[in-house]
N, C-alpha and C. Protein backbone atom coordinates (compact mmCIF):
# COMPACT_ATOMS: atom_id res chain seq x y z
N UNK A 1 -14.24 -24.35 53.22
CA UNK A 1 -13.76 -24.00 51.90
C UNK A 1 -14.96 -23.81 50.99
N UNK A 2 -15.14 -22.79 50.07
CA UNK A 2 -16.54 -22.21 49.35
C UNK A 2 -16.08 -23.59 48.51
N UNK A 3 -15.34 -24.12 47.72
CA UNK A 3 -15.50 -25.33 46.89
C UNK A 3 -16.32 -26.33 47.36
N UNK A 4 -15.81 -26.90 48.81
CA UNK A 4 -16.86 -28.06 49.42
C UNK A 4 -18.09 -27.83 49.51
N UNK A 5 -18.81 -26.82 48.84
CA UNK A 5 -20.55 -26.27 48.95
C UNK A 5 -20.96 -27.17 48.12
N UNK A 6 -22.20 -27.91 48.29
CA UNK A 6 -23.20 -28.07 47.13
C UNK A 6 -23.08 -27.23 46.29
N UNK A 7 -23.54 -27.25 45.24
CA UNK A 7 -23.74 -26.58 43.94
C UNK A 7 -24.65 -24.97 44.05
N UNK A 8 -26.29 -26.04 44.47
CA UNK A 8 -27.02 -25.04 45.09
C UNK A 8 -26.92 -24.16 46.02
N UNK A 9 -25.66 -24.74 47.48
CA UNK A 9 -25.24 -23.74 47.80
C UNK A 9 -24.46 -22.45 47.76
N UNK A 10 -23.44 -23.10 47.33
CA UNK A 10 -22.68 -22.51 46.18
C UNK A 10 -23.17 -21.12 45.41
N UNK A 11 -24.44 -21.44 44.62
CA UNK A 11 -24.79 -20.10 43.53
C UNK A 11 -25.53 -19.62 44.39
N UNK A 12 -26.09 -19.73 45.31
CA UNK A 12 -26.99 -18.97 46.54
C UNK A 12 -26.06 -18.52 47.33
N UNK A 13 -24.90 -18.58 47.59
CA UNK A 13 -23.90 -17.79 48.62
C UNK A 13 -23.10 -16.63 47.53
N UNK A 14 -23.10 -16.64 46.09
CA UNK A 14 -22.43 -15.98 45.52
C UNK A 14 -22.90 -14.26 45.34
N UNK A 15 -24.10 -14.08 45.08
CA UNK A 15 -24.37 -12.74 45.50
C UNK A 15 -24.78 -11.81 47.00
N UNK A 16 -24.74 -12.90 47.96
CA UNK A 16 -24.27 -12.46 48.82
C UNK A 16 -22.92 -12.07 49.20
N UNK A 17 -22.08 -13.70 48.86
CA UNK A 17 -20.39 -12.77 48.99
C UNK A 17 -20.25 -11.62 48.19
N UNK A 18 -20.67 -11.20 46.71
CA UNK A 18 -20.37 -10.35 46.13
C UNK A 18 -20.92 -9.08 46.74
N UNK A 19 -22.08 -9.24 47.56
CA UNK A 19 -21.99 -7.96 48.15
C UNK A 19 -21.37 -7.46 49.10
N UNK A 20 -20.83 -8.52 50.12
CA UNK A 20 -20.15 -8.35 51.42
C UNK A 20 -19.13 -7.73 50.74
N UNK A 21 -18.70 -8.62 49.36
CA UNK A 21 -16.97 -7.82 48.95
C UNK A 21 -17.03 -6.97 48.40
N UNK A 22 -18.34 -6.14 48.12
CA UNK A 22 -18.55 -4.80 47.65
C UNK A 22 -17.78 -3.47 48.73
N UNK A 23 -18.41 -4.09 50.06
CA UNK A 23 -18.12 -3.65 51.07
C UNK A 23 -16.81 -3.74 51.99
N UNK A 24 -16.16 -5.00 51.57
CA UNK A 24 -15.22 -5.29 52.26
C UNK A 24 -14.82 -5.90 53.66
N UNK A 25 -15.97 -6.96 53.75
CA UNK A 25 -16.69 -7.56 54.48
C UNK A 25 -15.84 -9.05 54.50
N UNK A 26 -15.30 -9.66 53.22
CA UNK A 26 -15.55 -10.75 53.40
C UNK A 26 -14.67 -11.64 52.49
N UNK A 27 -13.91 -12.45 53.26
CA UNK A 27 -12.42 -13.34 52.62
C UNK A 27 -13.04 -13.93 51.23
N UNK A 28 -14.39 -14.71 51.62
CA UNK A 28 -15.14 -15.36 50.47
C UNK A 28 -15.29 -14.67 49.06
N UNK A 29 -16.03 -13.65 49.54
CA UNK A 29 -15.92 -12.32 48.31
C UNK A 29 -14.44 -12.01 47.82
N UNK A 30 -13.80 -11.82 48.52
CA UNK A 30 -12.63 -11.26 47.76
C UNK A 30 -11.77 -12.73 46.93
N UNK A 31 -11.71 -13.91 47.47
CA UNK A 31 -11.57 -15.15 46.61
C UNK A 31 -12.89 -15.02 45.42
N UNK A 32 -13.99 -14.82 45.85
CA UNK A 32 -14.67 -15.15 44.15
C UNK A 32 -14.51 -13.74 42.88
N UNK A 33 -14.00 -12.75 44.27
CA UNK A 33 -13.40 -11.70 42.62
C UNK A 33 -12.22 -12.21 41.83
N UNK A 34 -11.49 -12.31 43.09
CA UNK A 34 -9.98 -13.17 42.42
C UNK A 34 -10.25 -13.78 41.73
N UNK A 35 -11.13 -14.65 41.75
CA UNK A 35 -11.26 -15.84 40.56
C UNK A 35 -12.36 -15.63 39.09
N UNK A 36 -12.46 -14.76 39.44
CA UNK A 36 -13.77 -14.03 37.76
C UNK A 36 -13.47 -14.51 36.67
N UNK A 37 -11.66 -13.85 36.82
CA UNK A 37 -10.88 -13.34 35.18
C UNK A 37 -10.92 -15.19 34.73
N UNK A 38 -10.74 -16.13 36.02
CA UNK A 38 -10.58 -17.34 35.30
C UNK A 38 -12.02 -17.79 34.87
N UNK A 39 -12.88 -17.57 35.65
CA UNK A 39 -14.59 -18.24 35.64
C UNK A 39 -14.75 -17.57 33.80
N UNK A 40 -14.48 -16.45 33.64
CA UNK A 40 -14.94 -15.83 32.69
C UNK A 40 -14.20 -16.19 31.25
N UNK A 41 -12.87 -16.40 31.64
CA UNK A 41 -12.52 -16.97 30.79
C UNK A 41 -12.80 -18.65 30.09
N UNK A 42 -13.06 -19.15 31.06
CA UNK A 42 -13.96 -20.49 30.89
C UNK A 42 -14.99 -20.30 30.14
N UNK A 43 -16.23 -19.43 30.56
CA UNK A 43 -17.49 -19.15 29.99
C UNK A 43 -16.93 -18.79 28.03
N UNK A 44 -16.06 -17.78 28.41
CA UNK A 44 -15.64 -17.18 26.48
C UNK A 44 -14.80 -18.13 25.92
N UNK A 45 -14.24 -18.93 26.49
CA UNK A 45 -13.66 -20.08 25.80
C UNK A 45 -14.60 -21.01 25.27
N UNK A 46 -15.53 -21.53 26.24
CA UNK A 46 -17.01 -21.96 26.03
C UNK A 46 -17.24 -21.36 24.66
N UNK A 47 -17.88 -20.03 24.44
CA UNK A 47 -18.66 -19.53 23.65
C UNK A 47 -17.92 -18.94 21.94
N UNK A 48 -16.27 -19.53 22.09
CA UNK A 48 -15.46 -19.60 20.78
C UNK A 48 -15.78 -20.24 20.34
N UNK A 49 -15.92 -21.75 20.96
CA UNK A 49 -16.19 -22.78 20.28
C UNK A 49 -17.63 -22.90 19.67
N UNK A 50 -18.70 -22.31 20.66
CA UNK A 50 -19.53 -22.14 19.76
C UNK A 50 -19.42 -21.47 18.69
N UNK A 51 -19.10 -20.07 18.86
CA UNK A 51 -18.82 -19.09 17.51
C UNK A 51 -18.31 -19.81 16.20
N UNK A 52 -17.26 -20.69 16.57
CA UNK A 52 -16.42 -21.65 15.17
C UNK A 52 -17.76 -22.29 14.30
N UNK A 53 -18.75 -22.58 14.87
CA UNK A 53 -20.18 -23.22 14.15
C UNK A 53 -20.47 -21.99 13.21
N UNK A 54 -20.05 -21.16 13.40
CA UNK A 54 -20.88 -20.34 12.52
C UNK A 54 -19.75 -20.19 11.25
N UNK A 55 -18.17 -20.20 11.04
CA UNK A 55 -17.82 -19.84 9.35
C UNK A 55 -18.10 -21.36 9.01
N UNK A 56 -18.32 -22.81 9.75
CA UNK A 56 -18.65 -24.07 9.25
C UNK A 56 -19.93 -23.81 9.35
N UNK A 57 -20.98 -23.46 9.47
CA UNK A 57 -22.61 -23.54 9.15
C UNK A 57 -22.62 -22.56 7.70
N UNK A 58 -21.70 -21.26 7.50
CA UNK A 58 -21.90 -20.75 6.51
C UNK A 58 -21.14 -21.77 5.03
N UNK A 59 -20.16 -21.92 5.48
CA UNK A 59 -19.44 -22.90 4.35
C UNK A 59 -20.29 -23.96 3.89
N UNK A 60 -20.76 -24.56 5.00
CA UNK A 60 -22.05 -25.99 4.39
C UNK A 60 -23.29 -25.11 3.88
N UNK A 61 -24.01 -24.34 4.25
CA UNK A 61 -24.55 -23.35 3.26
C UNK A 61 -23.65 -23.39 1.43
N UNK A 62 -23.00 -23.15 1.37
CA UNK A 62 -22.42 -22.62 0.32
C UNK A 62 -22.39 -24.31 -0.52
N UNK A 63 -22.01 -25.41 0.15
CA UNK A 63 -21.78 -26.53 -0.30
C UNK A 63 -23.23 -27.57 -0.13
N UNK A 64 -24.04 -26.07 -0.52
CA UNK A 64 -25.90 -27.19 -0.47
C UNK A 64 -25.83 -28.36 0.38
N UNK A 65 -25.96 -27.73 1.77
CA UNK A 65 -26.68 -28.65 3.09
C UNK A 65 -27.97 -29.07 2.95
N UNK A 66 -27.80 -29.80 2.89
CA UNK A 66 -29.26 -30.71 3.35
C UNK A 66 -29.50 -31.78 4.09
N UNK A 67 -31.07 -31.93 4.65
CA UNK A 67 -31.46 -32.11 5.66
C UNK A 67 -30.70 -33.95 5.48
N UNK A 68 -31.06 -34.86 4.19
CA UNK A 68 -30.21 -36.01 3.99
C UNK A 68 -28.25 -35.68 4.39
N UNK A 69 -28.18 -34.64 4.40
CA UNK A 69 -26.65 -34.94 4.75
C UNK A 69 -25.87 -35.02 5.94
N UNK A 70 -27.40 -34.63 7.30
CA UNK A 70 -27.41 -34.97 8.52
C UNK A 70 -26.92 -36.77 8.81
N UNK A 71 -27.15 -37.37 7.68
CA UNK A 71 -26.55 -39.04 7.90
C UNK A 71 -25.48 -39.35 7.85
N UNK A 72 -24.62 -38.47 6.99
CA UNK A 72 -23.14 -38.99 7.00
C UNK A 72 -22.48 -36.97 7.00
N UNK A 73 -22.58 -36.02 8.10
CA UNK A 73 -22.05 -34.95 7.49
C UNK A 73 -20.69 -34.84 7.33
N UNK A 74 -19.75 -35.80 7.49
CA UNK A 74 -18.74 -35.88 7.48
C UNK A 74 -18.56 -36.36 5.76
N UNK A 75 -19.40 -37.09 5.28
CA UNK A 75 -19.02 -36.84 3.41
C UNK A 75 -19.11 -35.80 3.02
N UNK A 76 -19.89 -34.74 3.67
CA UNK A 76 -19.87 -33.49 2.82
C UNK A 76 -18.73 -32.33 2.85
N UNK A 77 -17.92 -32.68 3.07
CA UNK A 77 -16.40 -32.10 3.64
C UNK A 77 -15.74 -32.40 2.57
N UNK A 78 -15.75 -33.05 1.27
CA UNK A 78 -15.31 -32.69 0.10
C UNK A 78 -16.38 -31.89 -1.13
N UNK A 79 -17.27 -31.55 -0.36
CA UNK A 79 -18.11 -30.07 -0.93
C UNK A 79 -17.88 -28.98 -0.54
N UNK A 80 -17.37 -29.05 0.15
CA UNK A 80 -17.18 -27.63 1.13
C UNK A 80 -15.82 -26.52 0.13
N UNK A 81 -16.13 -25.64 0.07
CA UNK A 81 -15.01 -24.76 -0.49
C UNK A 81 -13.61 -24.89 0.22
N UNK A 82 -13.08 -24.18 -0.13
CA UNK A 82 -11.67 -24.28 0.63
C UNK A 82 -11.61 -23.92 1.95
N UNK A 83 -11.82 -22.40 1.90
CA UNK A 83 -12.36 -21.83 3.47
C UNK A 83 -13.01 -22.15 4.23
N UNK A 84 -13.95 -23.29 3.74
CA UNK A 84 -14.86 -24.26 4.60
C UNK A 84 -14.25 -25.39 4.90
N UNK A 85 -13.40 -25.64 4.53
CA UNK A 85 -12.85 -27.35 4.85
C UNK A 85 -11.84 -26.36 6.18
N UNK A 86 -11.24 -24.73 5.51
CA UNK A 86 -10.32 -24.57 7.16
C UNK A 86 -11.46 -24.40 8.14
N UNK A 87 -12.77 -23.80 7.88
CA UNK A 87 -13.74 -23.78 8.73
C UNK A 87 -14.13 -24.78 9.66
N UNK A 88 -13.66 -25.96 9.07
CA UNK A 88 -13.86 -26.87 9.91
C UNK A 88 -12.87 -27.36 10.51
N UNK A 89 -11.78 -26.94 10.15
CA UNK A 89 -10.15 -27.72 10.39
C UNK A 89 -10.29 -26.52 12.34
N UNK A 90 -10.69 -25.30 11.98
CA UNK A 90 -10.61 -24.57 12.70
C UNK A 90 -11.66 -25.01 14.19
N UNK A 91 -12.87 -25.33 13.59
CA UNK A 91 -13.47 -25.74 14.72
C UNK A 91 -13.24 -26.80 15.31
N UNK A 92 -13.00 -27.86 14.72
CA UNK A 92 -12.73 -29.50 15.41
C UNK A 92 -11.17 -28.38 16.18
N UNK A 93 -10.09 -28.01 16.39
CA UNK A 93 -9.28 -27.50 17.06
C UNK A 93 -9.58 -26.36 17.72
N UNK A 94 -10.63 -25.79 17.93
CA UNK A 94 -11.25 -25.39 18.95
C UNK A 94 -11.66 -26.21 20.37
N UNK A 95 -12.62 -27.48 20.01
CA UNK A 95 -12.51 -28.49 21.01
C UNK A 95 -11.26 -28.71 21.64
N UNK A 96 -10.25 -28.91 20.82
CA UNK A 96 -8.64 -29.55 21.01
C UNK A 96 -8.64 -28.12 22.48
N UNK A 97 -8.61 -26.96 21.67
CA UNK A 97 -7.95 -26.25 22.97
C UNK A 97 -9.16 -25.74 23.91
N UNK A 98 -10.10 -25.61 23.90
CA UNK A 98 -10.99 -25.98 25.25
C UNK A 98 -10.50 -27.21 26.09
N UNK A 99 -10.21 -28.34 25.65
CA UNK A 99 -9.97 -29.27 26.70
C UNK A 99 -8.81 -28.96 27.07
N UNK A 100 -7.90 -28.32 26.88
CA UNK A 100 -6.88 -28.34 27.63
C UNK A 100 -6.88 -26.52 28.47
N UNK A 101 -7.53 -25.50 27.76
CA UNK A 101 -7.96 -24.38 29.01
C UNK A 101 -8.78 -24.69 29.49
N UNK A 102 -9.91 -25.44 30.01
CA UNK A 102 -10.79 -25.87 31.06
C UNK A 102 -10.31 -26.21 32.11
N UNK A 103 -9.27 -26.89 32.18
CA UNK A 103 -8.37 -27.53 33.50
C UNK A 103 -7.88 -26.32 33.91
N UNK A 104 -7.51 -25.94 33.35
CA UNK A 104 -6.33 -24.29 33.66
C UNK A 104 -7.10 -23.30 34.29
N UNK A 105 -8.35 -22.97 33.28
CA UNK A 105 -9.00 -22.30 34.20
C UNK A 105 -9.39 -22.57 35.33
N UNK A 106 -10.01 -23.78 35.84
CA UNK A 106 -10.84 -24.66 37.02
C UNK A 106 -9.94 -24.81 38.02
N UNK A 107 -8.47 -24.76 37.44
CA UNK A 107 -7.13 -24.87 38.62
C UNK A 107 -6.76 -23.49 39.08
N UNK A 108 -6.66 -22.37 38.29
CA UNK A 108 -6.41 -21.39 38.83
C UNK A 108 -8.03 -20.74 39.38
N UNK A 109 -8.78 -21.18 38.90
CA UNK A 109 -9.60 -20.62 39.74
C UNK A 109 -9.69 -21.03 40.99
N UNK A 110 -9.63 -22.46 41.45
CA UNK A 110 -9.42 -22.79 43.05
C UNK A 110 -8.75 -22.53 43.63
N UNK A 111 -7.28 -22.49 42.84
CA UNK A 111 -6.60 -21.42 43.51
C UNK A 111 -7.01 -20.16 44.22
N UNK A 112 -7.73 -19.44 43.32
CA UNK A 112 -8.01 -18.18 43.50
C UNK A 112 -9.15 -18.52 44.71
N UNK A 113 -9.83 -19.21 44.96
CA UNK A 113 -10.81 -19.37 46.19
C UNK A 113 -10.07 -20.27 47.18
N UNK A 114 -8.88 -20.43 47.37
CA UNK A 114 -8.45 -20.54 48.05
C UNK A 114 -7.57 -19.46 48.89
N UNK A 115 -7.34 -18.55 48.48
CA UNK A 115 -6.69 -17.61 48.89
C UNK A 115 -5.32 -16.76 48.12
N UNK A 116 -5.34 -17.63 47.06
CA UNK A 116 -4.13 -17.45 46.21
C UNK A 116 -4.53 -16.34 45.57
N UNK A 117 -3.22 -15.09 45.70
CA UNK A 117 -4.02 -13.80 44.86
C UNK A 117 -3.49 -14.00 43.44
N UNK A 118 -3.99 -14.02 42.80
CA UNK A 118 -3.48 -13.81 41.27
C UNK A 118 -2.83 -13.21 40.79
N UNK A 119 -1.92 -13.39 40.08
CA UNK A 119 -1.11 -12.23 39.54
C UNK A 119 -1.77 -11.61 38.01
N UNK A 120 -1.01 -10.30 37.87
CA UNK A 120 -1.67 -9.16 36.86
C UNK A 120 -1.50 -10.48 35.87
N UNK A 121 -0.17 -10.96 35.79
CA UNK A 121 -0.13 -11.63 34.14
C UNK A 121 -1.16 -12.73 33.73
N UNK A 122 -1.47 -13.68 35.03
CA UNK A 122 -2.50 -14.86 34.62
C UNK A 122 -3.86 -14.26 34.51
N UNK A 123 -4.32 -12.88 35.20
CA UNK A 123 -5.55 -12.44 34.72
C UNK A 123 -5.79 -12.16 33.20
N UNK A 124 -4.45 -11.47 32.90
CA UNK A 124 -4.41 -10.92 31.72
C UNK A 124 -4.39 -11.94 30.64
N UNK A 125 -3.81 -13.07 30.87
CA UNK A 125 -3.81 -14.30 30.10
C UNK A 125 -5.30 -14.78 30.23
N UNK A 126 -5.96 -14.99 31.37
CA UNK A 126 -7.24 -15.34 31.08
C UNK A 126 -8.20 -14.75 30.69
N UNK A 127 -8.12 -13.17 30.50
CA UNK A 127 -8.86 -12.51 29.40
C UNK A 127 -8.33 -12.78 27.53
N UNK A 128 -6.79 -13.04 27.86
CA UNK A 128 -6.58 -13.16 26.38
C UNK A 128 -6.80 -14.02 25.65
N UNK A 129 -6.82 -15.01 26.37
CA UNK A 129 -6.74 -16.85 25.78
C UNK A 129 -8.34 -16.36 24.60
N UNK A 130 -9.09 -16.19 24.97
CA UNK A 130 -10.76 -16.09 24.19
C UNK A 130 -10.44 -15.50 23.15
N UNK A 131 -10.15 -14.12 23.38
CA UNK A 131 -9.92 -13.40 22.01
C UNK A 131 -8.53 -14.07 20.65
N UNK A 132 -7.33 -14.59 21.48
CA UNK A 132 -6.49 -14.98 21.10
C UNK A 132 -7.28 -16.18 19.85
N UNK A 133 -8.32 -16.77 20.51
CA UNK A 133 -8.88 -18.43 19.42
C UNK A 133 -9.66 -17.54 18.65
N UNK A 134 -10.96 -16.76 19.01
CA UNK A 134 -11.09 -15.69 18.23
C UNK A 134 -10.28 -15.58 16.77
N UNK A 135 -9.41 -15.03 16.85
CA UNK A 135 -8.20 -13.97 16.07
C UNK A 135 -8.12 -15.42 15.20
N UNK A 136 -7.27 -16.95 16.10
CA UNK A 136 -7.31 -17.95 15.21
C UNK A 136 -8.45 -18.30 14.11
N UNK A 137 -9.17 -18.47 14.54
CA UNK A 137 -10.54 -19.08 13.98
C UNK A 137 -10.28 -18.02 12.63
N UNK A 138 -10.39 -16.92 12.95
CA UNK A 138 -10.45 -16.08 11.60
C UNK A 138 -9.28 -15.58 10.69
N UNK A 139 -8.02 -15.92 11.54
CA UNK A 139 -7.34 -16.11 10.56
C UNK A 139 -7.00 -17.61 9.49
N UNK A 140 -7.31 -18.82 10.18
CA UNK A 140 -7.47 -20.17 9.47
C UNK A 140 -8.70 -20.03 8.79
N UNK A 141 -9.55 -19.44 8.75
CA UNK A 141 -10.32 -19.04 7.74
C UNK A 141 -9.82 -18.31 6.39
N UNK A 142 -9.26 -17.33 6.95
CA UNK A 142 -9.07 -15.95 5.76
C UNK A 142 -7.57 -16.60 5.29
N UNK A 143 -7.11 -18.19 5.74
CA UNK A 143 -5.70 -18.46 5.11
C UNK A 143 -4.85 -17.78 5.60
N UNK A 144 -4.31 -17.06 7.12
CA UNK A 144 -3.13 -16.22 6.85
C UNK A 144 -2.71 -17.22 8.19
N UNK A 145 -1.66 -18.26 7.49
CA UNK A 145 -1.05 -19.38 8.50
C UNK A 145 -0.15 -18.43 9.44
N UNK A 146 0.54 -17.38 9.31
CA UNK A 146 1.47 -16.74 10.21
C UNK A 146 0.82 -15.93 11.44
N UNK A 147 -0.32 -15.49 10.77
CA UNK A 147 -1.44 -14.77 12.11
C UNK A 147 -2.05 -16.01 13.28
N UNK A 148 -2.11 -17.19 12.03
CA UNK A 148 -2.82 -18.21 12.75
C UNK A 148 -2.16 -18.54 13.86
N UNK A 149 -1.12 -18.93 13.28
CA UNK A 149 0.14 -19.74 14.06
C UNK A 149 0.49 -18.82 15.17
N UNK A 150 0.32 -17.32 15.23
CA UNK A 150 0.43 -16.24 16.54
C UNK A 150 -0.61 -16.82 17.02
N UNK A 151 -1.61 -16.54 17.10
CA UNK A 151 -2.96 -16.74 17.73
C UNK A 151 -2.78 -17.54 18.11
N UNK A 152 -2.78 -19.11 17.64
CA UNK A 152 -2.52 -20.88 18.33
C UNK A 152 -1.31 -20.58 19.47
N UNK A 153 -0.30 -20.19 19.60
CA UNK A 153 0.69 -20.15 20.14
C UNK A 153 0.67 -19.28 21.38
N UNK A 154 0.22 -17.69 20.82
CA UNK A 154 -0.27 -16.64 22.59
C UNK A 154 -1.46 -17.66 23.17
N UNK A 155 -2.37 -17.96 22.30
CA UNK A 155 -3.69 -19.05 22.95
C UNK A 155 -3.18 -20.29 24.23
N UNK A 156 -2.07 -21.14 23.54
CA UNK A 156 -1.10 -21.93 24.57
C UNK A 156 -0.65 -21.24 24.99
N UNK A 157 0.35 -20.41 25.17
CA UNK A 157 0.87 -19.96 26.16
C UNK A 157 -0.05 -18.76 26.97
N UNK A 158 -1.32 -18.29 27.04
CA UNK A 158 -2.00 -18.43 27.94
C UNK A 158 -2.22 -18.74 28.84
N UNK A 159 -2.43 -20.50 28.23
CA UNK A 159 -3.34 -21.51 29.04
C UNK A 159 -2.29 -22.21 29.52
N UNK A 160 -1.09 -21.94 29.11
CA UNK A 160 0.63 -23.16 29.90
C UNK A 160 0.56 -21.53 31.48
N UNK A 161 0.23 -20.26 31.23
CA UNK A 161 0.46 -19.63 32.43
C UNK A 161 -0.94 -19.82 33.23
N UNK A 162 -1.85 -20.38 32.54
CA UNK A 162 -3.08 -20.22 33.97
C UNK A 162 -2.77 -21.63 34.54
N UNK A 163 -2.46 -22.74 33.96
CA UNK A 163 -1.36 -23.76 34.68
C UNK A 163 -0.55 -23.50 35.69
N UNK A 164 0.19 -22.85 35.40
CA UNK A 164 1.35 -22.10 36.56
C UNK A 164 0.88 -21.48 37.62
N UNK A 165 0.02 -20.52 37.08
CA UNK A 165 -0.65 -19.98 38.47
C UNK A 165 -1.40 -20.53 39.04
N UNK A 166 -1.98 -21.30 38.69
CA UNK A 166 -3.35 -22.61 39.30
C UNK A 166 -2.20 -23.44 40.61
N UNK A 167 -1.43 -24.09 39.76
CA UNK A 167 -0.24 -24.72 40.36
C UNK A 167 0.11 -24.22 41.85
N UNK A 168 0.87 -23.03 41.53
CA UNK A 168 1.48 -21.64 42.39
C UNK A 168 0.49 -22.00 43.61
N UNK A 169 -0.51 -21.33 43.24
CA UNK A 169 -1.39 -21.37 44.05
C UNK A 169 -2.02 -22.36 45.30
N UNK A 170 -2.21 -23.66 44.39
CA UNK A 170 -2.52 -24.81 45.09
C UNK A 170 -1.01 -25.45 45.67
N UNK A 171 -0.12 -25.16 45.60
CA UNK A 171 1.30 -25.66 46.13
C UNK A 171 1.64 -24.52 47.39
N UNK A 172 1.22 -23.41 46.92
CA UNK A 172 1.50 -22.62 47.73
C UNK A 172 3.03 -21.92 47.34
N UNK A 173 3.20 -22.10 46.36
CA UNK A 173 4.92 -21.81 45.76
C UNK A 173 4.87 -20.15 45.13
């Protein structure tokens, strides 16, 4: 099973399978394409949460950061403008939903290296989930709770279908 690899072996067998499955060579390859849409979605879920640092780094800008407010930055959250206090409401719930698509992804992806083919909808969910927190982040910024509340909601139900298919997969159902 490509999971039971060392690590090191692991990222040293991956552009080789990817070339065998260029060719059509190779079960391995065609499990680590299957599993991209989830790997990738992990990585951009990853990199929302970074993104959320940036309307909270601009808001503490606006509410004179300084280097003393590294001691307590959590007092400075009644300096912060309005859009900065959602700036932050937005990022601390970024964490919230990374921890719960990390599992989802990591399950349907073993799935997917196990042999489980994916279906169109959980790929499509694991490209959407990123953009979906995206869309959030900036609408709990710009105040529009009804966009937000879409975004939070396609975002879960995403990550409740890369569950299912992770599941599917590893059950064999």
């Amino acid at each position: 099973m490509l999971l039971s690899l060392p690590l090191p072996a692991l990222l040293a067998a991956i552009p080789l399978a990817v070339e065998a499955g260029a060719t059509g060579t190779s079960d391995a390859a065609a499990a680590l394409h299957a599993g991209a849409p989830f790997a990738w979605s992990l990585v951009l879920a990853g990199a929302v949460v970074i993104a959320s640092l940036f309307p909270l780094a601009a808001a503490r800008s606006k509410a004179d950061f300084t280097p003393a407010d590294l001691a307590a930055p959590r007092a400075m959250f009644e300096r912060l403008p309005a859009w900065g206090k959602r700036a932050n409401w937005a990022h601390q719930n970024s964490f919230e939903a990374f921890t719960l698509h990390a599992p989802a992804c990591l399950l349907a992806l073993f799935a997917a290296h196990t042999g489980a083919a994916p279906t169109a909808l959980a790929i499509a969910a694991a490209w959407l989930h990123p953009a979906l927190r995206l869309g959030y982040i900036g609408a709990y910024v710009a105040n529009l709770p009804p966009l937000r509340s879409l975004c939070w909601a396609g975002a879960i139900l995403c990550t409740a279908l890369l569950y299912s298919e992770g599941l599917r997969g590893v059950l064999g159902g």
